[in-house]
Each structure stands twice: as structure tokens, then as C-alpha cells.
N, C-alpha and C. Protein backbone atom coordinates (compact mmCIF):
# COMPACT_ATOMS: atom_id res chain seq x y z
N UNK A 1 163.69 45.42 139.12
CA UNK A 1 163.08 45.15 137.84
C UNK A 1 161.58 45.31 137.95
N UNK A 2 161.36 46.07 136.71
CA UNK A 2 159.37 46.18 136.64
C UNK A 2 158.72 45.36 135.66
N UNK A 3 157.87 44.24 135.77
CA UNK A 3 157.06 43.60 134.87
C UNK A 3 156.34 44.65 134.01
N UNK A 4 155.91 44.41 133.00
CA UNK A 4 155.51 45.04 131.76
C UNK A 4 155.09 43.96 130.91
N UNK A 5 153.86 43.71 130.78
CA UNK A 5 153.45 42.33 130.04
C UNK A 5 154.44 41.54 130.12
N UNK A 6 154.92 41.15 128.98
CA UNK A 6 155.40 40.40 128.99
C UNK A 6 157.32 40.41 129.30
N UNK A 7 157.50 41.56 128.61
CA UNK A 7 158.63 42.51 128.86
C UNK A 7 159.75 42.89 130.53
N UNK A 8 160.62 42.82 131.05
CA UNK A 8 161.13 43.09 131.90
C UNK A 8 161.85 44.43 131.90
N UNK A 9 161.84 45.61 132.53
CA UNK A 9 162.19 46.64 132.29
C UNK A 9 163.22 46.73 133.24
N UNK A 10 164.81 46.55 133.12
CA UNK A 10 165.09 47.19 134.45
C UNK A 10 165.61 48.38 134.66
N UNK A 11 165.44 49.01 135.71
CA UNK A 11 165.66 50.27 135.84
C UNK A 11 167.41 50.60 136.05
N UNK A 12 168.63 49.49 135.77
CA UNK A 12 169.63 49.64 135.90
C UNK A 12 170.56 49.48 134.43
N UNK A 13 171.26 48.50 134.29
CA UNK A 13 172.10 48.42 133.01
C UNK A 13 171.44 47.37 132.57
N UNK A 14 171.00 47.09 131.48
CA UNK A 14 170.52 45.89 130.84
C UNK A 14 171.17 44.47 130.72
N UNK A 15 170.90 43.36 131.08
CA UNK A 15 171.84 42.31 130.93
C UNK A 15 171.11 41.57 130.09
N UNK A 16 170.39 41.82 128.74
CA UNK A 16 170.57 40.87 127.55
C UNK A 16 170.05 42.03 126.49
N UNK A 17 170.08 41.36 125.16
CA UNK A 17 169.56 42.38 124.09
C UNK A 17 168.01 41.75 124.08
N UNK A 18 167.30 41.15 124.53
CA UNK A 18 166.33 40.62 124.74
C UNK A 18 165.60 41.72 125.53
N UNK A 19 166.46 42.26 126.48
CA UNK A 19 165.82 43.36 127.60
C UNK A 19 165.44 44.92 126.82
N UNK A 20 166.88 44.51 125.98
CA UNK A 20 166.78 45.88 125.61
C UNK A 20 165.81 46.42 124.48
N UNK A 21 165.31 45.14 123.62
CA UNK A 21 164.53 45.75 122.77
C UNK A 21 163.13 45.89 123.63
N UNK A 22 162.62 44.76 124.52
CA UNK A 22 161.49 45.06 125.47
C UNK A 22 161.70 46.61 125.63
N UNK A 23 163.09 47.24 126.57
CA UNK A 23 162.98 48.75 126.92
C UNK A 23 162.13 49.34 126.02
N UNK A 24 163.06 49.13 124.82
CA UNK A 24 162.87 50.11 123.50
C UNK A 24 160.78 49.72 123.21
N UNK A 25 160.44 48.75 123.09
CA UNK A 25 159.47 48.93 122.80
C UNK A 25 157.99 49.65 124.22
N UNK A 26 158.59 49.19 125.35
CA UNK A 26 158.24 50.06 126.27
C UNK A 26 158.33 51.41 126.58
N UNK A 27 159.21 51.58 126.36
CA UNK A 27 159.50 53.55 126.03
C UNK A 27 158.14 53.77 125.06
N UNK A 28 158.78 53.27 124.03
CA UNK A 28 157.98 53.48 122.72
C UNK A 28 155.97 53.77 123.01
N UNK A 29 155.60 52.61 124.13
CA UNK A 29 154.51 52.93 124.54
C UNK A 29 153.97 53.66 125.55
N UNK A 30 155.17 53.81 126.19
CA UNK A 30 154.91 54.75 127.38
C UNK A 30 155.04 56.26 127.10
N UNK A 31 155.97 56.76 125.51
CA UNK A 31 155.45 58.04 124.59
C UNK A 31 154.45 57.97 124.18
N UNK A 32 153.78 57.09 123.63
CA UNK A 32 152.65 56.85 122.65
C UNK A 32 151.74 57.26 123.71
N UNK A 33 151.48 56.60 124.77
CA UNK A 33 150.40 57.48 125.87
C UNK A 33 150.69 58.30 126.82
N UNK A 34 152.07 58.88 126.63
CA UNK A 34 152.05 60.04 126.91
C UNK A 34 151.57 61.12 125.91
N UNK A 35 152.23 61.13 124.82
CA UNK A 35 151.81 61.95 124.04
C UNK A 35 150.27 61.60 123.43
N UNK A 36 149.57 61.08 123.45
CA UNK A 36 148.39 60.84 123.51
C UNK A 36 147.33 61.70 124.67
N UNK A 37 147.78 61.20 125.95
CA UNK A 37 146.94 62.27 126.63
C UNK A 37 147.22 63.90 126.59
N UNK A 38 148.49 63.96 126.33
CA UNK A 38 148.73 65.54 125.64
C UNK A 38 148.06 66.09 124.70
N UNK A 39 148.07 65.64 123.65
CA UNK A 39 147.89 65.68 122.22
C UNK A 39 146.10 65.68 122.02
N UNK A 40 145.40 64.78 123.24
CA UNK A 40 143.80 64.33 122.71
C UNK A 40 143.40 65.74 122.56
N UNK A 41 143.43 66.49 124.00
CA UNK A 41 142.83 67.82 123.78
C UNK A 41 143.28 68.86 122.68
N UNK A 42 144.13 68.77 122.06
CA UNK A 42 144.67 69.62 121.13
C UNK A 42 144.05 69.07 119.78
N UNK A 43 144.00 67.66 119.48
CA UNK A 43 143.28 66.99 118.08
C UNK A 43 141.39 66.91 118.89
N UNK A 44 141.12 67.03 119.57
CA UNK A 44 139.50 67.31 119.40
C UNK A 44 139.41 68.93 119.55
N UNK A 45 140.29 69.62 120.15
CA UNK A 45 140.02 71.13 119.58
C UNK A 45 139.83 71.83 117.82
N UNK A 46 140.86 70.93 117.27
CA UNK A 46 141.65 71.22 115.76
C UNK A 46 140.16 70.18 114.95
N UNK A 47 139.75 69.01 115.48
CA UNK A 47 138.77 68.50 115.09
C UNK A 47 137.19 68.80 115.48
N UNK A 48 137.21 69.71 116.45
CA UNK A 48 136.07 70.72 116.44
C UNK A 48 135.60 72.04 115.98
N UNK A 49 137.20 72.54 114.99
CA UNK A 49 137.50 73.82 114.79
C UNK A 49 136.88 73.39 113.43
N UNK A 50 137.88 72.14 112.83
CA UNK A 50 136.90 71.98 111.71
C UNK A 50 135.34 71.96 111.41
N UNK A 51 134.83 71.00 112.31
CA UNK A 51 133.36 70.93 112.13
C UNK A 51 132.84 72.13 112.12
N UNK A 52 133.36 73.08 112.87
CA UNK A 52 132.45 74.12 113.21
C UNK A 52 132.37 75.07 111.75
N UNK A 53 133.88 75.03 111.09
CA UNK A 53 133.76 75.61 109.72
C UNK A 53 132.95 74.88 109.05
N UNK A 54 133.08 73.86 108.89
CA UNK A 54 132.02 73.27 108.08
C UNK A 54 130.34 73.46 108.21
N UNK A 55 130.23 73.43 109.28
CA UNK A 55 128.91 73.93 109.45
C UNK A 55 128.09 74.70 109.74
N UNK A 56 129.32 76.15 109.50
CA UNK A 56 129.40 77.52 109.45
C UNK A 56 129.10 77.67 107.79
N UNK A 57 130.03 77.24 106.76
CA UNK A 57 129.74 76.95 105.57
C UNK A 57 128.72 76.58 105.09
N UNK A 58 127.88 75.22 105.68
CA UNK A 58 126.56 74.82 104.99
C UNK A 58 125.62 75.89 105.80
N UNK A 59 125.54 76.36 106.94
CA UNK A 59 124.61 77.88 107.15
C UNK A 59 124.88 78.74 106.38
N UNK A 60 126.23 78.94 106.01
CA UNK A 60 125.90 80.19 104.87
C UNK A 60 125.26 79.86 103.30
N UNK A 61 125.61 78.30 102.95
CA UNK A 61 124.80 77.94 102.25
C UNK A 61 123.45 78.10 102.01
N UNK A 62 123.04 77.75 102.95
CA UNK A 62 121.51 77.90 102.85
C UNK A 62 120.91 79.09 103.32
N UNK A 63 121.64 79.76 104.10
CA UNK A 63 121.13 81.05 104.00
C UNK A 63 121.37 81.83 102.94
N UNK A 64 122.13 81.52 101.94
CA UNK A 64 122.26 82.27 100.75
C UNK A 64 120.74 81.49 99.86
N UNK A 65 120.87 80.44 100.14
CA UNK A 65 119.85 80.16 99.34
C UNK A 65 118.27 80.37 99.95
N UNK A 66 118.09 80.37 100.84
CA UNK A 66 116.38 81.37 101.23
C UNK A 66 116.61 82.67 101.07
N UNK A 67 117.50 83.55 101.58
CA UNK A 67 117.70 84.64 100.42
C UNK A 67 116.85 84.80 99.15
N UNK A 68 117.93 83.82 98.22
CA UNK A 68 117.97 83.81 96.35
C UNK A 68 116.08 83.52 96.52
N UNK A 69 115.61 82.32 97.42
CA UNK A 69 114.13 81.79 96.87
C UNK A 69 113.24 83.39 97.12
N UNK A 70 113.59 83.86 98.38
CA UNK A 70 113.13 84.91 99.07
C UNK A 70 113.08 86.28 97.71
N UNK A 71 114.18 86.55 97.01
CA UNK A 71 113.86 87.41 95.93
C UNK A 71 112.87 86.86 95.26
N UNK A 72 113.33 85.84 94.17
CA UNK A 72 112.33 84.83 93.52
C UNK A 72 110.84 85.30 93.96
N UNK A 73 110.44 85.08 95.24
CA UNK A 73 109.23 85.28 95.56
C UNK A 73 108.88 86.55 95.39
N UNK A 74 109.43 87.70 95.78
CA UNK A 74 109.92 88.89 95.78
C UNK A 74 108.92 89.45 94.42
N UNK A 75 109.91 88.78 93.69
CA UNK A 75 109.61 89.71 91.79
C UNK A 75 108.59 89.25 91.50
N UNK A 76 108.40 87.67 92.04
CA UNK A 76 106.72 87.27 91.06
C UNK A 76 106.16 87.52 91.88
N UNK A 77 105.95 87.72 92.70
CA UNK A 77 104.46 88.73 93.86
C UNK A 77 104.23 90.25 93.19
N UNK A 78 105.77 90.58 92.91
CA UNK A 78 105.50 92.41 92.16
C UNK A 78 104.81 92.33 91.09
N UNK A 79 105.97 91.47 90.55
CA UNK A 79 105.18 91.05 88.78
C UNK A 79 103.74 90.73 88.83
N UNK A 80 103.17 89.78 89.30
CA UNK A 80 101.67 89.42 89.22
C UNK A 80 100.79 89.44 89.87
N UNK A 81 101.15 89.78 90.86
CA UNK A 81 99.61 90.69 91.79
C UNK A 81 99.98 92.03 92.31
N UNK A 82 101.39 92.94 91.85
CA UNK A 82 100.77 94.23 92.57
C UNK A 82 100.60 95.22 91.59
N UNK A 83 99.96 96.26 91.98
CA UNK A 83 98.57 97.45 91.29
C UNK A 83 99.50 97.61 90.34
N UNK A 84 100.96 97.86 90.35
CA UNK A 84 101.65 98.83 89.65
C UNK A 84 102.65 97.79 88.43
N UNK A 85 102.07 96.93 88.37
CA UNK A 85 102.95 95.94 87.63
C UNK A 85 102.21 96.17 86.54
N UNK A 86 103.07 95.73 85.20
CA UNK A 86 102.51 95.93 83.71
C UNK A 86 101.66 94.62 83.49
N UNK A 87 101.76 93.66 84.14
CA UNK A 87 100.81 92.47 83.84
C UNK A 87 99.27 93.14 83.82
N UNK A 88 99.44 93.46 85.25
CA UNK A 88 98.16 94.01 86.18
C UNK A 88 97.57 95.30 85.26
N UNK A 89 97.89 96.51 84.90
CA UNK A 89 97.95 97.11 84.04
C UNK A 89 97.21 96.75 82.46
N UNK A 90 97.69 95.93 82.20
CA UNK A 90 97.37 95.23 80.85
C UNK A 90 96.03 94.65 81.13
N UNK A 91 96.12 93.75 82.25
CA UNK A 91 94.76 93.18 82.28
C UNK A 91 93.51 93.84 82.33
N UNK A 92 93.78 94.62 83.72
CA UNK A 92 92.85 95.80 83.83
C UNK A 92 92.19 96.42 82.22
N UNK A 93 93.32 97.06 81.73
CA UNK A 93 92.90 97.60 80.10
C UNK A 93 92.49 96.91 79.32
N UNK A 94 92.54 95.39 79.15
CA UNK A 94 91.94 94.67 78.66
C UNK A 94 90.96 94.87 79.05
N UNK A 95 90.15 93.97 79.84
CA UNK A 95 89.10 94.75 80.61
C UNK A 95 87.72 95.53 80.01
N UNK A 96 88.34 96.78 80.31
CA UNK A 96 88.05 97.71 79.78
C UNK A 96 87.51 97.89 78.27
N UNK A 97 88.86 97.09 77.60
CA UNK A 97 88.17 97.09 76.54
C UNK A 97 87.40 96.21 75.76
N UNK A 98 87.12 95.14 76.55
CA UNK A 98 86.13 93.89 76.42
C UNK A 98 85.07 94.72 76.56
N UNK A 99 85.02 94.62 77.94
CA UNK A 99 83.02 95.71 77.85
C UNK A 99 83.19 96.67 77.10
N UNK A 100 83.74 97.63 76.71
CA UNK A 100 83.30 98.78 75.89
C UNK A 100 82.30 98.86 74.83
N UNK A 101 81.29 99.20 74.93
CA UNK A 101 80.59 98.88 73.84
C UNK A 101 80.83 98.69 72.20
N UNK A 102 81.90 100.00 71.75
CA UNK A 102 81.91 100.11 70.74
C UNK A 102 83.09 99.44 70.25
N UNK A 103 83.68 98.76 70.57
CA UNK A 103 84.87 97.70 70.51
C UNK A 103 84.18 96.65 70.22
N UNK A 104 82.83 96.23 71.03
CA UNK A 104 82.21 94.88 70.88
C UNK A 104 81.60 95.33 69.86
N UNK A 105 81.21 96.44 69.15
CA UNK A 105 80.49 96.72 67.89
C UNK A 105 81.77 96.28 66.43
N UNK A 106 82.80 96.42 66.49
CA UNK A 106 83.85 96.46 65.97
C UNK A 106 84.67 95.36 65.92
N UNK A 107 85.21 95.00 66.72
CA UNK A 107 85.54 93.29 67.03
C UNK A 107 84.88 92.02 67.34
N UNK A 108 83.39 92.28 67.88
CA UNK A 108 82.70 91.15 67.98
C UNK A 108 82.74 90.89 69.20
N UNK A 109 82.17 89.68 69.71
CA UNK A 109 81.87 89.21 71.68
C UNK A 109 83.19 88.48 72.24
N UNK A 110 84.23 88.23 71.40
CA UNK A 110 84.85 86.99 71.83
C UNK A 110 86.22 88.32 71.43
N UNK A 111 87.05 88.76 72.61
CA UNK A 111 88.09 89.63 72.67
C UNK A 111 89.19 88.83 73.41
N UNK A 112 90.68 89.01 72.40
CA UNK A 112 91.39 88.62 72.86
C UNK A 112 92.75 89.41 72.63
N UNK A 113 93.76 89.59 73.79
CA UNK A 113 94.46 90.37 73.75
C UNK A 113 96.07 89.76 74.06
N UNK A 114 96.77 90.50 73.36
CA UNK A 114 98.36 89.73 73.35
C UNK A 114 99.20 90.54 72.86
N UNK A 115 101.02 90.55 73.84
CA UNK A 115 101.82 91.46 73.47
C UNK A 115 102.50 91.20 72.29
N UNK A 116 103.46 91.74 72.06
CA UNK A 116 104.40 91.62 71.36
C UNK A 116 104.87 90.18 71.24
N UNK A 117 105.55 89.62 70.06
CA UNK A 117 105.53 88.57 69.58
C UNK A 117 107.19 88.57 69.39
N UNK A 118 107.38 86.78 70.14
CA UNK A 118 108.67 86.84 70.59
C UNK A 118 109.07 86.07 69.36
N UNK A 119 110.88 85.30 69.60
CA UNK A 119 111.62 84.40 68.51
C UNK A 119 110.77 82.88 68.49
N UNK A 120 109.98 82.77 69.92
CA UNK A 120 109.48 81.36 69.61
C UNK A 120 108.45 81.63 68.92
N UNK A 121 107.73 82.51 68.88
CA UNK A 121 106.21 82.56 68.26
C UNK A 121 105.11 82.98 69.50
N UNK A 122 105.59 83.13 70.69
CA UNK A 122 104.59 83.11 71.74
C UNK A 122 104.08 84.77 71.44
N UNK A 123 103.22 85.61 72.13
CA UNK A 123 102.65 86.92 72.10
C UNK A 123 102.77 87.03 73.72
N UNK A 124 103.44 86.99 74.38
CA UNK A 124 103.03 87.42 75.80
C UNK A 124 103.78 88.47 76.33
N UNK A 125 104.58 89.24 75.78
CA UNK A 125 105.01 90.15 76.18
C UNK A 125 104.52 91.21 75.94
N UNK A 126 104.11 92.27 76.81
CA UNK A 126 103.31 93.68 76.65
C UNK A 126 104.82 94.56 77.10
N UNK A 127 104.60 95.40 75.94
CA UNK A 127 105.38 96.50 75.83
C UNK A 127 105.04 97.62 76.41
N UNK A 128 106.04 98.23 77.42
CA UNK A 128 105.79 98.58 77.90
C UNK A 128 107.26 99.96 77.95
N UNK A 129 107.13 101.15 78.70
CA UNK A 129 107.67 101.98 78.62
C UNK A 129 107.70 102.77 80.61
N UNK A 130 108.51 102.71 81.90
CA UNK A 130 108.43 103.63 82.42
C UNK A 130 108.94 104.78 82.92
N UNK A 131 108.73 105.98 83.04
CA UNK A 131 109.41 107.25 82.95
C UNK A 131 108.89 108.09 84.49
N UNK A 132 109.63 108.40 84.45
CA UNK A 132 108.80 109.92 85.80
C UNK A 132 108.82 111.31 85.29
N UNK A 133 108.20 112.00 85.51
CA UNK A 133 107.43 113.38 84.69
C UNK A 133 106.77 113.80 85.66
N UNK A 134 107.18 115.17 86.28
CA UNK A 134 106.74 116.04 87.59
C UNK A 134 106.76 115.42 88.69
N UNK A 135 107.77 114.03 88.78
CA UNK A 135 108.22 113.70 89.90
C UNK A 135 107.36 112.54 90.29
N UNK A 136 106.22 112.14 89.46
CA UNK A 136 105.26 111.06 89.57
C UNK A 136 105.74 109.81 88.07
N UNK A 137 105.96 108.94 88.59
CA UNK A 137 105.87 107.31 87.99
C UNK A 137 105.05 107.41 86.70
N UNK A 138 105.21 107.33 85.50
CA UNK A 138 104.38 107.12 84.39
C UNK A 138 104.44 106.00 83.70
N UNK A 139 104.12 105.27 83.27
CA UNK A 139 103.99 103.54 82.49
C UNK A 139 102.92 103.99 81.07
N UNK A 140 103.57 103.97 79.93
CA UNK A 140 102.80 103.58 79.31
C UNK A 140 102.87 102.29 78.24
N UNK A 141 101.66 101.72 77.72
CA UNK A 141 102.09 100.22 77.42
C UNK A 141 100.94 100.14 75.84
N UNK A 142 101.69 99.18 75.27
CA UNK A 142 101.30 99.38 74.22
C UNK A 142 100.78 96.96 74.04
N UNK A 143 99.82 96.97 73.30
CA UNK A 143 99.81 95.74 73.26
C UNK A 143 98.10 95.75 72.25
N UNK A 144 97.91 94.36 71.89
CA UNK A 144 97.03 93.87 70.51
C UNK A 144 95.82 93.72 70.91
N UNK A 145 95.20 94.02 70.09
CA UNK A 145 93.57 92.65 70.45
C UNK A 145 93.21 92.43 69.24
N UNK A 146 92.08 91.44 69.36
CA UNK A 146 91.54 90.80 68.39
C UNK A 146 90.17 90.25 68.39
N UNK A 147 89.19 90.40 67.76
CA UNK A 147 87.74 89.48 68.09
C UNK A 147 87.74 88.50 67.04
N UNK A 148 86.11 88.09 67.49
CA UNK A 148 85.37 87.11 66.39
C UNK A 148 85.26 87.47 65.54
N UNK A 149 85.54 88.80 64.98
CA UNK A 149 84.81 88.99 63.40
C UNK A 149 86.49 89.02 62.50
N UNK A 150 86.10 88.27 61.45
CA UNK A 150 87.60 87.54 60.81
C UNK A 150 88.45 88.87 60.49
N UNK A 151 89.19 88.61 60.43
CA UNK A 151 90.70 89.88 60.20
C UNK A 151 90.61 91.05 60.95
N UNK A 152 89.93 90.98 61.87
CA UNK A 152 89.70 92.74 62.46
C UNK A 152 90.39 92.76 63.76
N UNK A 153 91.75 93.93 63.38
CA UNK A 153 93.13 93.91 64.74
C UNK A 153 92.64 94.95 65.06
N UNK A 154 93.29 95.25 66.76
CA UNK A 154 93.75 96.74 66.90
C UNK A 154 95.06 96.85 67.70
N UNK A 155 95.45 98.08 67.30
CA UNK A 155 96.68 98.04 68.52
C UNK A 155 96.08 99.21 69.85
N UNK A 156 95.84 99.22 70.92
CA UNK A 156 95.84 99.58 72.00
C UNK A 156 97.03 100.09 73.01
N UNK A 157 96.73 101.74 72.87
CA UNK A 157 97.71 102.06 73.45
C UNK A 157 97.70 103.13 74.83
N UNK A 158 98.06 102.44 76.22
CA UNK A 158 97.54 103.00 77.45
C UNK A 158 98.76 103.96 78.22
N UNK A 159 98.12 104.97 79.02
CA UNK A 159 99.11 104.94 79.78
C UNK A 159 98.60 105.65 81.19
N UNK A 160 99.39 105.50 82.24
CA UNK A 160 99.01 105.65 83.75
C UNK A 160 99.61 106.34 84.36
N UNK A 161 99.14 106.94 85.13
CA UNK A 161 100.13 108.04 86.21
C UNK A 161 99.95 107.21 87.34
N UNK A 162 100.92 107.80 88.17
CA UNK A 162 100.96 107.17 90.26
C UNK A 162 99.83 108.50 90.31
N UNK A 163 99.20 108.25 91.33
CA UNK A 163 98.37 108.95 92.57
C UNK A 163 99.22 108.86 93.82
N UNK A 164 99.51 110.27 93.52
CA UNK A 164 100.68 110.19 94.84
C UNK A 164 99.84 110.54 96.20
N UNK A 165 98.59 110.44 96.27
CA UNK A 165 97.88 110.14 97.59
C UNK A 165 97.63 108.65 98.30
N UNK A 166 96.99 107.95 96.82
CA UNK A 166 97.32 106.65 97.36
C UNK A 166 98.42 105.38 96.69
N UNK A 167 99.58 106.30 95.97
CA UNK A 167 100.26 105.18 95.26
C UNK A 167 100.18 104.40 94.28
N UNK A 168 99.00 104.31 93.88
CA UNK A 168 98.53 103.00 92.74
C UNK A 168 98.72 104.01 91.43
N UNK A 169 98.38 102.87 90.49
CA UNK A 169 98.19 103.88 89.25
C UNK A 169 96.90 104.24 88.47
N UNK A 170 96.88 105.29 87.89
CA UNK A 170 95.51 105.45 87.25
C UNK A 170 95.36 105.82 86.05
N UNK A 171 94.33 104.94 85.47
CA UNK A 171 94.64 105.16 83.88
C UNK A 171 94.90 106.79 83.50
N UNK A 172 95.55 107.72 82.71
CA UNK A 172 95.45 108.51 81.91
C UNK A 172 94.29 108.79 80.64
N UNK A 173 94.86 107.23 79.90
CA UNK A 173 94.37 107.38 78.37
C UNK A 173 94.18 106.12 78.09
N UNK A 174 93.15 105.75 77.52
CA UNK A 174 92.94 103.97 76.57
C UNK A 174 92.29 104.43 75.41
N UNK A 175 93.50 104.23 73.90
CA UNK A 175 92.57 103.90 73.24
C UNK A 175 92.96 103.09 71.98
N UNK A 176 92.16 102.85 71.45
CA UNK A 176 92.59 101.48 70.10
C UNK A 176 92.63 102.17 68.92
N UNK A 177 93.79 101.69 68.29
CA UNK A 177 93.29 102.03 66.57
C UNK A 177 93.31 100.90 66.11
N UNK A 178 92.52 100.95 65.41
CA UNK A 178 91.67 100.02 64.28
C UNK A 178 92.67 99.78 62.98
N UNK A 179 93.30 98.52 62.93
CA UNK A 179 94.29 98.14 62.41
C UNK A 179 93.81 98.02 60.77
N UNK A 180 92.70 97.30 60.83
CA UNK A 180 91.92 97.03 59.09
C UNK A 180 90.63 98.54 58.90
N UNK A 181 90.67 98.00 57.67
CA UNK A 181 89.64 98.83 57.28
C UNK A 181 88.84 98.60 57.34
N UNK A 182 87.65 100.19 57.87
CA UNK A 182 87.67 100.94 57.80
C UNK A 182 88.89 101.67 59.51
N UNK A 183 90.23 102.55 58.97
CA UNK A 183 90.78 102.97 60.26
C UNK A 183 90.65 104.01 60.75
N UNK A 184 90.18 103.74 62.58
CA UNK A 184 89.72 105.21 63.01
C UNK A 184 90.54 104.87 64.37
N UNK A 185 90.27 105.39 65.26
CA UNK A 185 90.50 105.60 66.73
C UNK A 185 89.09 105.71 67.42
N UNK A 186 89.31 104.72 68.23
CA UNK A 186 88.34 104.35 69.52
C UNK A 186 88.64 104.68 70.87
N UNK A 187 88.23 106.05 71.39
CA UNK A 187 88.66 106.28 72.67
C UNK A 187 87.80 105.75 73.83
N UNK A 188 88.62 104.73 74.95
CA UNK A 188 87.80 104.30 75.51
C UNK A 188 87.83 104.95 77.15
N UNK A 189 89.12 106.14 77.54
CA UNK A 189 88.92 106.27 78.75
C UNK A 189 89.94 107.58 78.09
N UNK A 190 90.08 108.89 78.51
CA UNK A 190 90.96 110.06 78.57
C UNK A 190 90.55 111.20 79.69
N UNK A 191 91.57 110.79 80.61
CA UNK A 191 91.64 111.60 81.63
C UNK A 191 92.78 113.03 81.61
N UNK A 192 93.06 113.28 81.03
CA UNK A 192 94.12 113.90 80.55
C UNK A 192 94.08 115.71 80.74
């Protein structure tokens, strides 16, 4: 006979039912850690297989998402600081047509310029158009101004070729028509 806590196990025919449920619950633990030390390495494999998906998943998460910020940054760097963007474009021609002399003869000192006019009421969109023609990039853009002297519009209408030496663009043509009366055309740059 083998002690077992409290339990007597014997290794022959059982002589009470007292013995026999001890067996039964001794078996019972002597599977339980058997199959336990079998089993550990197989449930921390199956429980490392998971983690690892999981945190294969949140890397692709977030690498999808510096990606997405990474475009984001992408378009508003194009959009607002490079040569060839219609913001940049617009401003420049603005510009231009602030100092011009005969604009400031015509509109007054205080020039202000604005696109197309959206459903909220805002003006910030400049219209714009781009095409290629002999194999070079063309933009041309159309957008408003306005001075100090009361009711006097113009519409301003530009457009740019690429310099296929150094890439950027260069004005073509700027010029305004004179929306009120008296209406003429004000050419302020024609390279053409």
C-alpha cells in the first residue's frame, strides 16, 4: 500500500469502497498532472501564437496609420508651399497685382483677392484648370480682386507653363478685366 495524503492506494484488489473512491480520485490527479505537464507546452505555444497575432495586428494598425498621417502631410506640403501648387500660384499673382501700378490707379491701395464663392458663403477657392500642351504642364487660374475705391471688381485671369529646365512654373499671362465701369483690360505680365 502507498500513502497519498490522506488516501490509501493499494496496488492490489481493493478491500473497502472507501479505498476505492480515494483510487478514483487519485488517478484523477495523477491525469490531471500528467496531462498538465504534457499539455503546458502545447497551451503556452497556442497562447503565444495568439499574442503574437495580436500584436502583429496592432503593428499593422499603426503602421497603416503613419502611412494615412504620412499622405496627410504629403498633400498639405504640395498644396501650400510647393512652386507648382495653385495656392502658391494665386498668391504670387496676387502679388503682382497689388504693386502694379495701374491696378493701384484703378482699385485703390488696399487690394484684396478671393476665389470662387462656395454654398457656405466663404471665397477661397481659386479656380483653376490643368492641362499639358507640347508635353509641358499648363495651369491656368482664374480668381477676383477688389480695392478701396467702392464697387470697383476685377476678374483676373493667369496662366503658367513648367520650365522644363528647372521644373517650376512661369507665368505666361496676367491680366484683369475691369468688372465696373469704365471696362477695359489691364495687362500686367504677357510672355507669350
Amino acid at each position: 500500500m502507498r500513502h497519498y495524503g490522506s488516501c490509501y492506494w493499494n496496488t492490489g484488489i481493493f478491500s473497502s469502497p472507501k479505498m476505492l473512491s480515494c483510487r478514483l480520485i487519485q488517478e484523477h490527479l495523477y491525469k490531471k498532472v500528467l496531462l498538465s505537464k504534457i499539455l503546458t507546452p502545447v497551451l503556452f505555444f497556442s497562447i503565444s501564437v495568439k499574442e503574437a497575432g495580436r500584436d502583429f495586428t496592432y503593428f499593422i494598425v499603426v503602421l497603416a496609420g503613419i502611412g494615412v498621417t504620412g499622405g496627410l502631410f504629403y498633400v498639405i506640403f504640395k498644396e501650400l508651399f510647393s512652386s507648382s501648387s495653385p495656392s502658391k500660384i494665386y498668391g504670387d499673382a496676387l502679388e503682382k497685382c497689388r504693386s502694379h501700378p495701374e491696378i493701384i490707379g484703378v482699385f485703390g491701395e488696399s487690394i484684396k483677392g478671393y476665389g470662387e464663392a462656395t454654398r457656405r458663403g466663404r471665397r477661397q477657392l481659386v479656380s483653376h484648370i490643368e492641362y499639358i500642351k507640347d508635353g509641358l504642364k499648363h495651369m491656368r487660374l482664374k480668381f477676383y480682386i477688389e480695392g478701396s475705391e467702392p464697387g470697383k471688381r476685377g476678374t483676373v485671369h493667369v496662366e503658367v507653363k513648367e520650365n522644363p529646365e528647372r521644373g517650376k512654373f512661369e507665368f505666361r499671362y496676367i491680366f484683369v478685366d475691369v468688372d465696373t465701369y469704365p471696362r477695359r483690360t489691364i495687362v500686367i505680365e504677357d510672355n507669350r
